[in-house]
Protein backbone atom coordinates (compact mmCIF):
# COMPACT_ATOMS: atom_id res chain seq x y z
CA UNK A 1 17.18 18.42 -18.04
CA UNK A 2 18.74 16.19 -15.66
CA UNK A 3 18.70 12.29 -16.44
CA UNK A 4 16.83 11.19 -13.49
CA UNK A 5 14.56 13.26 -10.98
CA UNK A 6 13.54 11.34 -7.67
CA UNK A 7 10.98 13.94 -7.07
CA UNK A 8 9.14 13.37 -10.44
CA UNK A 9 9.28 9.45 -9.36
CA UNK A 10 7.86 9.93 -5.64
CA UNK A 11 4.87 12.16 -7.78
CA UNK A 12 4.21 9.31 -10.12
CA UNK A 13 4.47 6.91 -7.30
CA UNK A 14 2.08 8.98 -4.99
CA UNK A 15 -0.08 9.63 -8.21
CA UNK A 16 -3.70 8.65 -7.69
CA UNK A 17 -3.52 7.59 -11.96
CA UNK A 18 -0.30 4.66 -11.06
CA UNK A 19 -2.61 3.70 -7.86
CA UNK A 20 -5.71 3.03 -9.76
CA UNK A 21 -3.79 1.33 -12.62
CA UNK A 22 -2.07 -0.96 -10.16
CA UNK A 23 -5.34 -1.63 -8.35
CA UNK A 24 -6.54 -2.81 -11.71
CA UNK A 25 -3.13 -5.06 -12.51
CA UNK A 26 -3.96 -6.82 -8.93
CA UNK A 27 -7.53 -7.95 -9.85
CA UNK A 28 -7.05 -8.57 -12.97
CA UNK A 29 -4.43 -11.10 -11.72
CA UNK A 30 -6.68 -12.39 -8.63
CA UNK A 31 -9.47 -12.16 -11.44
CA UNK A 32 -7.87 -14.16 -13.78
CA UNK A 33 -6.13 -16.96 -11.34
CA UNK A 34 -9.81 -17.58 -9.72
CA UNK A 35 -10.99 -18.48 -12.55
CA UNK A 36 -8.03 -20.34 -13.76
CA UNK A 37 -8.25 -22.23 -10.42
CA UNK A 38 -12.35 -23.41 -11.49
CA UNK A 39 -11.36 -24.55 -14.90
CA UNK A 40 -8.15 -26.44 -13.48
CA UNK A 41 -9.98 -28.45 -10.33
CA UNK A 42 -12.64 -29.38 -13.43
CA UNK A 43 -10.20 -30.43 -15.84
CA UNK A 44 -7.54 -31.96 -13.26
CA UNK A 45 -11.09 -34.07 -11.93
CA UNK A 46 -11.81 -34.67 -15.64
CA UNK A 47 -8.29 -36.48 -16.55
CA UNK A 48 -9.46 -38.73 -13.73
CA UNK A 49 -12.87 -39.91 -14.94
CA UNK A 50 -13.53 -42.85 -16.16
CA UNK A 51 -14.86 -41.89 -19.40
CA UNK A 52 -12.40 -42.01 -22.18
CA UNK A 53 -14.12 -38.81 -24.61
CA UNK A 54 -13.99 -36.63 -21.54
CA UNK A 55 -10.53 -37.56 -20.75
CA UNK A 56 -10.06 -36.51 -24.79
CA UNK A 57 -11.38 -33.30 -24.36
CA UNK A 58 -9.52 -32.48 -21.39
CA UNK A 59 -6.42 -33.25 -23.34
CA UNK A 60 -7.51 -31.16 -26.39
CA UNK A 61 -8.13 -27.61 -24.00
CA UNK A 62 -4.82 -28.59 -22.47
CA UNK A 63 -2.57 -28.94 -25.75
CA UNK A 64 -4.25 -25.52 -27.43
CA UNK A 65 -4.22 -23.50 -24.52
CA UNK A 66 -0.30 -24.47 -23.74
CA UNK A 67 0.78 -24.43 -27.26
CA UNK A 68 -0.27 -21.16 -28.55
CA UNK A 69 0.75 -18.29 -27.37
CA UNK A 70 -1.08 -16.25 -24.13
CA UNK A 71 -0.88 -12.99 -26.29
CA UNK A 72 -2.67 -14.49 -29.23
CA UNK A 73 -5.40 -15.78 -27.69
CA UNK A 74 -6.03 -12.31 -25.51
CA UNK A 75 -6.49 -10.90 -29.47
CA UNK A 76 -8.41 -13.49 -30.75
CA UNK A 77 -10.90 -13.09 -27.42
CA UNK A 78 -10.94 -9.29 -28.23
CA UNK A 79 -11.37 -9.52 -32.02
CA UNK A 80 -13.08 -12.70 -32.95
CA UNK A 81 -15.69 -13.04 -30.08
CA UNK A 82 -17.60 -10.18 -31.40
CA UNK A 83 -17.89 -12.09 -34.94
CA UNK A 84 -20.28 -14.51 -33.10
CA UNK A 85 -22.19 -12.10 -31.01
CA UNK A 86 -20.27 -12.04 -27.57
CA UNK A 87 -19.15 -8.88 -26.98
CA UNK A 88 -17.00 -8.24 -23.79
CA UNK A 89 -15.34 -4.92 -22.21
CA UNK A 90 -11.68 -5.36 -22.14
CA UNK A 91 -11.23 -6.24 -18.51
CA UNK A 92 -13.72 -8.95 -18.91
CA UNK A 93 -11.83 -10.52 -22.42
CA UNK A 94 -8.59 -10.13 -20.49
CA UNK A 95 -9.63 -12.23 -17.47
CA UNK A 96 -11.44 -14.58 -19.57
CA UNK A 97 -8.57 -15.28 -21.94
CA UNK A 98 -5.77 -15.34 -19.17
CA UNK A 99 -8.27 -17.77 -17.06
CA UNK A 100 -8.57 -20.08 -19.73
CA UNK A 101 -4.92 -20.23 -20.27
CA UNK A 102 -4.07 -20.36 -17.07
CA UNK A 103 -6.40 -23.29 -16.10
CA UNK A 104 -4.88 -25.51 -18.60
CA UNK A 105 -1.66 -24.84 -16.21
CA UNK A 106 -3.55 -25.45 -13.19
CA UNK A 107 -4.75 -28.53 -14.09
CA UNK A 108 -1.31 -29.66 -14.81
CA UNK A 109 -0.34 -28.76 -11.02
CA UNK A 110 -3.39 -30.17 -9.47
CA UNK A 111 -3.54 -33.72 -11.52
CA UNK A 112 0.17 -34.02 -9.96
CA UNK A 113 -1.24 -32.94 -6.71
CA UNK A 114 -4.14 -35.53 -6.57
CA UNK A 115 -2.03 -38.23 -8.26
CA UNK A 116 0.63 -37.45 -5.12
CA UNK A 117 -2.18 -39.47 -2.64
CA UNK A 118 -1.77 -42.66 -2.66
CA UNK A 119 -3.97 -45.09 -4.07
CA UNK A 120 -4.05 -47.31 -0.57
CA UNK A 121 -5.92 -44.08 0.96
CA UNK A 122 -8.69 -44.14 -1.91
CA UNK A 123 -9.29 -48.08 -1.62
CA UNK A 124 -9.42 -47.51 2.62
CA UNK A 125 -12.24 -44.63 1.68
CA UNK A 126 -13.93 -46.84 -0.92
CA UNK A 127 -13.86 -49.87 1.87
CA UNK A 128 -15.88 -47.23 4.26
CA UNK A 129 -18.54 -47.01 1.81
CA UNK A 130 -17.86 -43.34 0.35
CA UNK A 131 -18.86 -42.63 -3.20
CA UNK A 132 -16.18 -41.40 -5.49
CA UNK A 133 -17.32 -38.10 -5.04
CA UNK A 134 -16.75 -37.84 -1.03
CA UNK A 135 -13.64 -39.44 -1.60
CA UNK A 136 -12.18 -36.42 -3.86
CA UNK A 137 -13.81 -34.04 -1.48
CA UNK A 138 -12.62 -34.87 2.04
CA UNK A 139 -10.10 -37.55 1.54
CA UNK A 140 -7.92 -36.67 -1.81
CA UNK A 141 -8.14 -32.53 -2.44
CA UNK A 142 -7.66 -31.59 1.39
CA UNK A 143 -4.17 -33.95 0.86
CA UNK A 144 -3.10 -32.35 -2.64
CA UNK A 145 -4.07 -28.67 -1.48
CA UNK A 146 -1.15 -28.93 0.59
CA UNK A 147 1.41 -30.22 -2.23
CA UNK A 148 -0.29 -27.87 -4.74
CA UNK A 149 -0.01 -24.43 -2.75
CA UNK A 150 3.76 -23.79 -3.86
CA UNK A 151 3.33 -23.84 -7.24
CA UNK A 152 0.01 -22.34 -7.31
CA UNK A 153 1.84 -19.45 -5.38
CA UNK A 154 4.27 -19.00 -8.42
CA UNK A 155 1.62 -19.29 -10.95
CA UNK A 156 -0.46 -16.21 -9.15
CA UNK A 157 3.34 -14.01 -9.09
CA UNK A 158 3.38 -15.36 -13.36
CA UNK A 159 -0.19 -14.14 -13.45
CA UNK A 160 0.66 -10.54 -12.14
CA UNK A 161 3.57 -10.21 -14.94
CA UNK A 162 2.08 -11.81 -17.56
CA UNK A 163 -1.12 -8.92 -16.74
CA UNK A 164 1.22 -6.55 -18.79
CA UNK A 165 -0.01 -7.88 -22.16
CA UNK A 166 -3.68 -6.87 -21.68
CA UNK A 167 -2.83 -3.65 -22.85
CA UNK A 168 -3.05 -4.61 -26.38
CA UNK A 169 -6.59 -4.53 -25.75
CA UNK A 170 -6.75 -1.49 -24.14
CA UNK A 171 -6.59 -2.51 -20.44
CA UNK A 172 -6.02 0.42 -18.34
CA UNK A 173 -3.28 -1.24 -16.40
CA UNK A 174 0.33 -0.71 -14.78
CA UNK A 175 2.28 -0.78 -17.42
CA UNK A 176 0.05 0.95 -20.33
CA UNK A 177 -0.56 3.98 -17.88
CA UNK A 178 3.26 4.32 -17.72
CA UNK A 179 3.86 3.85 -21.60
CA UNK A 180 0.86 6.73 -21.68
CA UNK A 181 2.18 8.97 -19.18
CA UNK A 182 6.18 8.48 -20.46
CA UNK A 183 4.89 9.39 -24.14
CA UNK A 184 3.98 13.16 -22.94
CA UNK A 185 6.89 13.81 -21.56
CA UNK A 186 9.86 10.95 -22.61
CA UNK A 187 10.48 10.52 -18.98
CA UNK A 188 10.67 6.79 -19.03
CA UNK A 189 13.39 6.23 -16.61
CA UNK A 190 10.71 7.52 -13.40
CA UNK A 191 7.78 6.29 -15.15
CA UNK A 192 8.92 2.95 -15.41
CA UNK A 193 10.60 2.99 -12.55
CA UNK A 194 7.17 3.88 -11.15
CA UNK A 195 5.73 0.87 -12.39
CA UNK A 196 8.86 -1.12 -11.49
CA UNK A 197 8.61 -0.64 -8.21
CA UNK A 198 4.65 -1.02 -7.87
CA UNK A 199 5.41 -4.51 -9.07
CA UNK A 200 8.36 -5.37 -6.36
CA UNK A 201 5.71 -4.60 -4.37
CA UNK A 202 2.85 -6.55 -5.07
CA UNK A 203 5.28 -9.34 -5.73
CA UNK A 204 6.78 -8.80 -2.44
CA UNK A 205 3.07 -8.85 -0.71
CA UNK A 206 1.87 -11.89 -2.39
CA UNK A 207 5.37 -13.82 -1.34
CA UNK A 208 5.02 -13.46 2.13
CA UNK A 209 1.51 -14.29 2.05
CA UNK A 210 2.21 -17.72 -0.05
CA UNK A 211 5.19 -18.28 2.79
CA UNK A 212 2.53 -17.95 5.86
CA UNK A 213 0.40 -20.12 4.16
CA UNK A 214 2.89 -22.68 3.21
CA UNK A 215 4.52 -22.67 6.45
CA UNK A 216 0.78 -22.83 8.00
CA UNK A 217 -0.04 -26.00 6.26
CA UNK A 218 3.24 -27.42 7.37
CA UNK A 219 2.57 -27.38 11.09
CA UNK A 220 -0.80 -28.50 10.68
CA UNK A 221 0.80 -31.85 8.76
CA UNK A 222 3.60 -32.01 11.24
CA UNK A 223 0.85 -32.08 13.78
CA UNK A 224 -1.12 -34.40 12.35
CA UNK A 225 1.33 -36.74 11.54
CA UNK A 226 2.05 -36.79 15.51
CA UNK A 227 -0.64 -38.61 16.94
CA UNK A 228 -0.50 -38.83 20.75
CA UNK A 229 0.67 -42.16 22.29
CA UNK A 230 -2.06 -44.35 23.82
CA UNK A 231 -1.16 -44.93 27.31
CA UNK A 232 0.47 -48.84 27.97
CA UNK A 233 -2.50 -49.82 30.01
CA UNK A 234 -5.28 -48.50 27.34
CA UNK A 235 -3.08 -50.78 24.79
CA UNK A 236 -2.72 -53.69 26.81
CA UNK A 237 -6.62 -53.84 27.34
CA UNK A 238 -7.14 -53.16 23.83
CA UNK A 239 -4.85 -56.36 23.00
CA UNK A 240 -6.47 -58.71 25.71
């Protein structure tokens, strides 16, 4: 038995079993970062409010869901949830426990990002007569999106990595269907290869598609920073 067989890793690659699990592995990951990006924007808003308990609270999710570990609380959302009568499928416990983590890192990025406006722009909205609301809306988030995007863009890539450990709950995804299929045969070199490469390729996808978007939101604040000149005569008028 030879040590490596391309054709046995073209079959798993073309397999309709790897598709399916990788399908699952990419929402899962969009899954999970959507609702990561809900529970940041609240909590990001919420270390801005006024009231002192709610800024508390904020900083309570954030310290337990950043210092214990992403694995732990995927079991404890599998396992200890029933004890109090919510019982989820897997897929839903999965997305629910990597959201929650992952918001308490996406509220980290998007405090920085709405803390990155300055303060002058706020007090010129306030003097306009918006309400605090209208000013996070079109004045302060439409600014930080564009800071934010990067790292946002690496979190998603950490998302579709970090997917892997959902299989200790039984998540049908990339990486358990290759431990599965490599167990009937020991042929982990092309089944994780398999897997390897399904990954490089998602990655690869969701990298050019944070690029576009980056580069996309450059032009539009190199464009915007450009105002056109008012012709001499308009200003002179506007002076006399």
């Amino acid at each position: 038995m030879t040590l490596f067989s391309p054709s046995l890793l073209l079959q798993y690659l073309s397999s309709g079993q790897f598709f399916a699990a990788a399908m699952t592995t990419l929402w899962l990951s969009i899954a999970s970062l959507a609702t990561g990006l809900v529970f940041g924007l609240l909590l990001a808003i919420g270390q801005e409010a006024p009231s002192r308990p709610i800024r508390l609270i904020v900083l309570l999710y954030i310290w337990l869901f950043r210092g214990t570990p992403v694995l732990l609380q995927l079991v404890f959302a599998f396992n200890v949830l029933p004890a109090f009568g919510v019982v989820l499928p897997g897929f839903a416990c999965a997305v629910l426990a990597l959201g929650l983590n992952e918001g308490a890192y996406m509220a980290e990025i998007m405090r920085s990002g709405i803390r990155a406006v300055s303060r002058g722009q706020r007090l010129a909205a306030r003097a306009l007569g918006m309400e605090e609301g209208q000013i996070m809306r079109w004045v302060v988030l439409p600014q930080a999106l564009r800071i934010i995007i990067p790292p946002i863009g690496n979190q998603f890539i950490g998302m579709l990595k970090l997917s892997a450990l959902v299989s200790v709950i039984g998540v049908q995804e990339l990486l358990l269907v290759a431990d599965q299929t490599a167990s009937t045969n020991f042929r982990y070199i092309e089944t994780l290869a398999a897997a390897g490469l399904y990954y490089l390729a998602m990655t690869t996808v969701f990298m050019a598609i944070q690029y576009l978007i980056e580069r996309a939101f450059t032009r539009r604040g190199r464009s915007g920073r450009r105002p056109k000149a008012a012709p001499t005569s308009t200003a002179l008028q506007a002076v006399r």
